[in-house]
Protein backbone atom coordinates (compact mmCIF):
# COMPACT_ATOMS: atom_id res chain seq x y z
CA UNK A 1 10.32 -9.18 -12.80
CA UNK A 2 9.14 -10.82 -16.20
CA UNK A 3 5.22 -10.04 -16.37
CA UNK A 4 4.97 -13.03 -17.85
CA UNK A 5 5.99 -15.65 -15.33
CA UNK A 6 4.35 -14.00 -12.34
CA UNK A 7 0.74 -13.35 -11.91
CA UNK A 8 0.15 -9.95 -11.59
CA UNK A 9 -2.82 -8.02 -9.57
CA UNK A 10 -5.62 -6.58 -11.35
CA UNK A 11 -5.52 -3.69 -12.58
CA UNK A 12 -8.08 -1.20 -12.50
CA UNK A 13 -9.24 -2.27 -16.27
CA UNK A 14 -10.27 -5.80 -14.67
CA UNK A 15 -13.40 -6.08 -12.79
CA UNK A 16 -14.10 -7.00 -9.34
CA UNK A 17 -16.97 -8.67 -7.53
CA UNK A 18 -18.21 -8.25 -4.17
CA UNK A 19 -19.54 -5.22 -1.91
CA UNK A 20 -16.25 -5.06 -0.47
CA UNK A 21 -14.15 -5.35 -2.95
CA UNK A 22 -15.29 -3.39 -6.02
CA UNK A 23 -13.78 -1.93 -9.26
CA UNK A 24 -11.65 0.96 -8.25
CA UNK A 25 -12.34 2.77 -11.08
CA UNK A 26 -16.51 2.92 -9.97
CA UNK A 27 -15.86 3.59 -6.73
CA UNK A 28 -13.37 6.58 -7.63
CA UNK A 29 -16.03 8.37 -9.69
CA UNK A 30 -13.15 9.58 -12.00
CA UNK A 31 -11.01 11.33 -9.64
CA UNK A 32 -9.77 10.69 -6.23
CA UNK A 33 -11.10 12.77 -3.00
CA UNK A 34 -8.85 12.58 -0.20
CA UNK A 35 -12.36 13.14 2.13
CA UNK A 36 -14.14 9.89 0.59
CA UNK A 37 -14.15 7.57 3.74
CA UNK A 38 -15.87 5.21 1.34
CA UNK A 39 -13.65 5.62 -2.22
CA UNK A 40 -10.36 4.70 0.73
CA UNK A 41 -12.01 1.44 1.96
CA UNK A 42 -13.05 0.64 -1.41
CA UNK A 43 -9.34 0.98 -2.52
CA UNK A 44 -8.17 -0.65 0.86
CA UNK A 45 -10.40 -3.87 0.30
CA UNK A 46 -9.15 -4.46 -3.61
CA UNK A 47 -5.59 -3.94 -2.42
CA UNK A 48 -5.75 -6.52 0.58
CA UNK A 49 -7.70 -8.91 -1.88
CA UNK A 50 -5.39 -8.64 -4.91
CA UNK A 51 -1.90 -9.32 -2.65
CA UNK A 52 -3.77 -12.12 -0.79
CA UNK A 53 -4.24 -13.41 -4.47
CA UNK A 54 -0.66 -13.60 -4.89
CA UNK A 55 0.88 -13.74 -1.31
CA UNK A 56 2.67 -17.07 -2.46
CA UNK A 57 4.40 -15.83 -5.47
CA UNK A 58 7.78 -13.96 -4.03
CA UNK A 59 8.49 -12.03 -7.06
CA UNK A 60 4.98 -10.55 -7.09
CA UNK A 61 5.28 -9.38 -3.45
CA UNK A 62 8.48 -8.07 -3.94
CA UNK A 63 7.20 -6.16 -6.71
CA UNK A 64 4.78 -4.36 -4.74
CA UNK A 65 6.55 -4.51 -1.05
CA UNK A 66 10.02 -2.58 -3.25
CA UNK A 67 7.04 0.43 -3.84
CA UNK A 68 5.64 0.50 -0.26
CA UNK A 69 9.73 1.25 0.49
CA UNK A 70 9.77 3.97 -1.94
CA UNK A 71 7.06 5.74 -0.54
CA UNK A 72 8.13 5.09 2.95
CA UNK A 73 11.76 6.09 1.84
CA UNK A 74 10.07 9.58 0.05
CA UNK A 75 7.83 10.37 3.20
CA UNK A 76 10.97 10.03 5.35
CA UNK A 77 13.34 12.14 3.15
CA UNK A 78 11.11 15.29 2.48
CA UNK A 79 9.00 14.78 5.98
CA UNK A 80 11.25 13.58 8.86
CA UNK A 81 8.92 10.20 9.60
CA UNK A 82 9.69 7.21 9.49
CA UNK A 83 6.59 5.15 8.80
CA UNK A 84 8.43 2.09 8.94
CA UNK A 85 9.67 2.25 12.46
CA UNK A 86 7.28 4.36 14.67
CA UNK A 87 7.23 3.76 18.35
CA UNK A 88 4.04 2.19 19.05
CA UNK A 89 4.02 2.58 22.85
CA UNK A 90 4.37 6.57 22.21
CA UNK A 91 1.59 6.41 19.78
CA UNK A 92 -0.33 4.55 22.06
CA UNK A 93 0.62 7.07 24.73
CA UNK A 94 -1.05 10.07 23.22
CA UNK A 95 -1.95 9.51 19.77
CA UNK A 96 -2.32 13.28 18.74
CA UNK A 97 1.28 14.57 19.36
CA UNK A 98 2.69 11.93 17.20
CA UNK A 99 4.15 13.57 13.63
CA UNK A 100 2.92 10.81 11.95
CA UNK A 101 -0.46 12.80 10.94
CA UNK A 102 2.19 15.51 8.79
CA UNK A 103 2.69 12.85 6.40
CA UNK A 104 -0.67 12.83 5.67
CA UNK A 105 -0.25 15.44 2.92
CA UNK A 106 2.86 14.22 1.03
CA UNK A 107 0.75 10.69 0.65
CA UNK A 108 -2.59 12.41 -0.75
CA UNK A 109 -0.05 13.62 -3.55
CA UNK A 110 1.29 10.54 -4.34
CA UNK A 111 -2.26 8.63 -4.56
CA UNK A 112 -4.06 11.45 -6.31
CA UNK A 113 -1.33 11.77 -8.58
CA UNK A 114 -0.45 8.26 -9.49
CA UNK A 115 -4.51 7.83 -8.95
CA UNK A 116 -5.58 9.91 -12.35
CA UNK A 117 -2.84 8.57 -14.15
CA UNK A 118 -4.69 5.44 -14.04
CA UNK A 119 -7.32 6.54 -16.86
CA UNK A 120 -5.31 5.33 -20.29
CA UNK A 121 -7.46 5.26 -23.44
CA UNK A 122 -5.84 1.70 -23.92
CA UNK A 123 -7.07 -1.35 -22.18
CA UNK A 124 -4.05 -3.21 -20.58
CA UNK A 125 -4.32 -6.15 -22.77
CA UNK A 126 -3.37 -3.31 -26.13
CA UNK A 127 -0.50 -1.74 -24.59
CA UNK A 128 2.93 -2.57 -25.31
CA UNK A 129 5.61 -4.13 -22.66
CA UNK A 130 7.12 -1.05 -21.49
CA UNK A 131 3.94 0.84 -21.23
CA UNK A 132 2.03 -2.16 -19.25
CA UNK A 133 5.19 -2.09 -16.85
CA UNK A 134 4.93 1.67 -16.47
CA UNK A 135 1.32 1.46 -16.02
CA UNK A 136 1.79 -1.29 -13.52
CA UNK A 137 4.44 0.88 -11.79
CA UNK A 138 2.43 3.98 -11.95
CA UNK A 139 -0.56 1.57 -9.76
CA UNK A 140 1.83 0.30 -7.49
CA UNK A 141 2.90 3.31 -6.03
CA UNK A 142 -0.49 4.72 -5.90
CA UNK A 143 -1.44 1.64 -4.21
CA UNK A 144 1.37 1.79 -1.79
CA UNK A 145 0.37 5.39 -0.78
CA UNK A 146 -3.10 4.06 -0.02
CA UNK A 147 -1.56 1.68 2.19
CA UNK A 148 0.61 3.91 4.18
CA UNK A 149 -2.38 6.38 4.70
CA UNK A 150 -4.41 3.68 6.29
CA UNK A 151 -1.65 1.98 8.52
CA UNK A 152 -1.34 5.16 9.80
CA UNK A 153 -5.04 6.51 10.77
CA UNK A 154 -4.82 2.68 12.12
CA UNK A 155 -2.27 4.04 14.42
CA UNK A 156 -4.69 6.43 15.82
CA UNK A 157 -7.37 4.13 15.92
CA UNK A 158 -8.56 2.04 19.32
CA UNK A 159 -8.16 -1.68 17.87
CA UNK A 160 -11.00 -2.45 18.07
CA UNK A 161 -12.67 -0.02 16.16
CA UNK A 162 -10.66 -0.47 13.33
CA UNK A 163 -12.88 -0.67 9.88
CA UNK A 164 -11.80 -1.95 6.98
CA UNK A 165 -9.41 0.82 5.62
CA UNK A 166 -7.38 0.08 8.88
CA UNK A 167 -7.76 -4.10 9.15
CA UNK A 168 -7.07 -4.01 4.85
CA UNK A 169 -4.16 -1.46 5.31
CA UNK A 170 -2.30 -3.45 7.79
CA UNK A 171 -3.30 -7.11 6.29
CA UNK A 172 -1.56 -5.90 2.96
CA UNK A 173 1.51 -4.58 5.01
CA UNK A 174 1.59 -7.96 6.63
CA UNK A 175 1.87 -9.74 3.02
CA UNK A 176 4.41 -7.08 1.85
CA UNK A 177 6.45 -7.96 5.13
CA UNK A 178 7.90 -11.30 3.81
CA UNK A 179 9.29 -9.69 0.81
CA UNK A 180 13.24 -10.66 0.73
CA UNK A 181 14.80 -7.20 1.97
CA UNK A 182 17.76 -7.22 0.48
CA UNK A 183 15.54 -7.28 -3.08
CA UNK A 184 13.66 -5.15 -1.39
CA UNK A 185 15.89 -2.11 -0.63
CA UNK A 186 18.14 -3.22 -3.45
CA UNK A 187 15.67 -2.55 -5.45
CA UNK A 188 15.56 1.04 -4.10
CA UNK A 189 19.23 1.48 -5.30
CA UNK A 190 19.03 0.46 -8.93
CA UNK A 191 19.87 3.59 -11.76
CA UNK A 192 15.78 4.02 -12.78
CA UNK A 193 15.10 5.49 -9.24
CA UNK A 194 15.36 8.94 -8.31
CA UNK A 195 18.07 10.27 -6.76
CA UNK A 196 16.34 11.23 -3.37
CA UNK A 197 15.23 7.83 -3.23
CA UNK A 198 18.30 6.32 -4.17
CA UNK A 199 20.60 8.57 -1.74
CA UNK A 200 18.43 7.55 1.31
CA UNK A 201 17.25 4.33 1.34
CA UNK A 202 18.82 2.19 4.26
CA UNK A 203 18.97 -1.62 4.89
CA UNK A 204 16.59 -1.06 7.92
CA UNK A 205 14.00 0.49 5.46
CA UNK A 206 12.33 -2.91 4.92
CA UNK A 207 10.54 -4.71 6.48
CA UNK A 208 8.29 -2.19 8.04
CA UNK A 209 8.86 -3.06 11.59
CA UNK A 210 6.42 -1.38 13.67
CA UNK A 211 4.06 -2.11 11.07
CA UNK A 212 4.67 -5.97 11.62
CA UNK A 213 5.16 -6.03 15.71
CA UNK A 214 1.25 -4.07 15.17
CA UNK A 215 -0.11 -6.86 13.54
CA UNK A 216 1.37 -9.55 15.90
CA UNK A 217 0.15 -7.47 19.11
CA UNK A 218 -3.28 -7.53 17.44
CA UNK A 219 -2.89 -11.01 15.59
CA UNK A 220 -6.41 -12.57 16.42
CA UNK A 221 -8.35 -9.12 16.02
CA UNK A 222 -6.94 -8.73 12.61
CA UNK A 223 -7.47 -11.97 11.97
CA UNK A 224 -11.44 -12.18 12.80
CA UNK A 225 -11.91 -8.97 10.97
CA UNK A 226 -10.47 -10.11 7.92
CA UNK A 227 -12.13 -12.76 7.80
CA UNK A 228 -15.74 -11.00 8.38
CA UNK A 229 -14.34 -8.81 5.84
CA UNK A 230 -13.78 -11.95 3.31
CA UNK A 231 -17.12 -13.48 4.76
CA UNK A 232 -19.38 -10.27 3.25
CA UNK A 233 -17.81 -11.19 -0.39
C-alpha cells in the first residue's frame, strides 16, 4: 500500500483532542501497564476514532484488518484459540471456562512490545520510507493486540455493561470486517512474514466471524454507545 495515496491513521507523534480520545503517548506515561484500566480505554478510543477516520478507504482498512489476522493467526498457532471464531453461545453459557482468557498473556507481549517501540527520537515527518512503513507496521500490530484484548474481556462482559474498551474494541473489529479477505489472508502469505504465520494462516482466518455475528446480535447497543462515546468529544 503506497503511503502516499491512502490516508493513513495518526500516529502516536500526532495529537489528539478530546477526553476520550487522547494522545496515546500521554496517556501511556512512557511505558505500557497491562493493569491500567484507563491507559486500555485511552488506546481503545484513539483506535476506534482513527479507523472510523478512514473506514471508506479499502486499502487503509486492509492495511490494518491484514495485522488484526496476524495476531489472531499468532494467538492461534502458539495458544490453541481461535479468536476469530469463538462460540458465542458457550461463552455466553459460562463465561469463565472458556480458554479465551489464556490468550491474555501472549497479547500483553505483543502490545507492550510493539508499545515501547513506539518512542523513536525522529518525528514521523523526518524518517525515511522504509522506516515510516516499519514504524507504521510496528503500530499496527500493537494496535491490533489492543483490539483483540478488548473483544475478548467484551466476551466476558454482560452487554450492557460494556465501557468503552469493550464498545471501541468491537466497533474497530466491525470496520476491519469489510476488509477484502482474500487481501486479507493473502497478505498473511507473502515472503516478509514469519514462517509460523505464514505456515498457518487459513482462508477462514478473516473476517473474524464471531467477532462480526457479536456486533449484529448487539447492533443498536453498540450503536448508542458509540455514539455517547463520540457525543463526550
Amino acid at each position: 500500500m503506497r503511503t502516499s495515496s491512502a490516508r493513513m491513521p495518526k500516529t502516536d507523534d500526532d495529537g489528539y483532542s478530546g477526553e476520550q480520545a487522547p494522545r496515546v503517548a500521554a496517556n501511556a506515561a512512557g511505558q505500557y501497564d497491562p493493569h491500567n484500566k484507563q491507559q486500555l480505554k485511552a488506546l481503545l478510543a484513539t483506535i476506534y476514532t482513527d479507523l472510523s477516520a478512514v473506514s471508506d478507504q479499502a486499502d487503509v482498512v486492509a492495511f490494518y484488518a491484514g495485522f488484526s489476522c496476524e495476531v489472531a493467526i499468532f494467538v492461534r498457532a502458539h495458544g490453541n484459540v481461535d479468536l476469530g471464531n469463538v462460540d458465542l453461545e458457550n461463552i455466553a453459557a459460562a463465561p469463565a471456562a472458556q480458554p479465551l482468557l489464556s490468550a491474555l498473556p501472549a497479547l500483553e507481549v505483543w502490545i507492550e512490545d510493539y508499545f515501547n517501540r513506539l518512542t523513536p527520537d525522529a518525528r514521523l515527518g523526518e524518517l525515511d520510507a522504509q522506516e515510516k512503513m516499519q514504524r507504521l507496521a510496528t503500530q499496527a500490530r500493537m494496535r491490533a493486540a489492543c483490539v483483540w484484548k478488548g473483544y475478548i474481556l467484551a466476551l466476558h462482559t454482560p452487554p450492557d455493561d460494556w465501557d468503552v474498551d469493550a464498545v471501541c474494541a468491537l466497533g474497530a473489529l466491525a470496520i476491519l470486517s469489510i476488509a477484502d479477505p482474500a487481501k486479507v489472508v493473502g497478505a498473511q502469505r507473502n515472503p516478509d512474514k514469519a514462517d509460523f504465520i505464514r505456515d498457518n494462516a487459513r482462508d477462514s482466518d478473516w473476517p473474524p466471524r464471531a467477532a462480526v455475528e457479536l456486533c449484529l446480535q448487539h447492533g443498536d447497543l453498540l450503536a448508542d454507545k458509540l455514539q455517547a462515546l463520540r457525543s463526550r468529544n
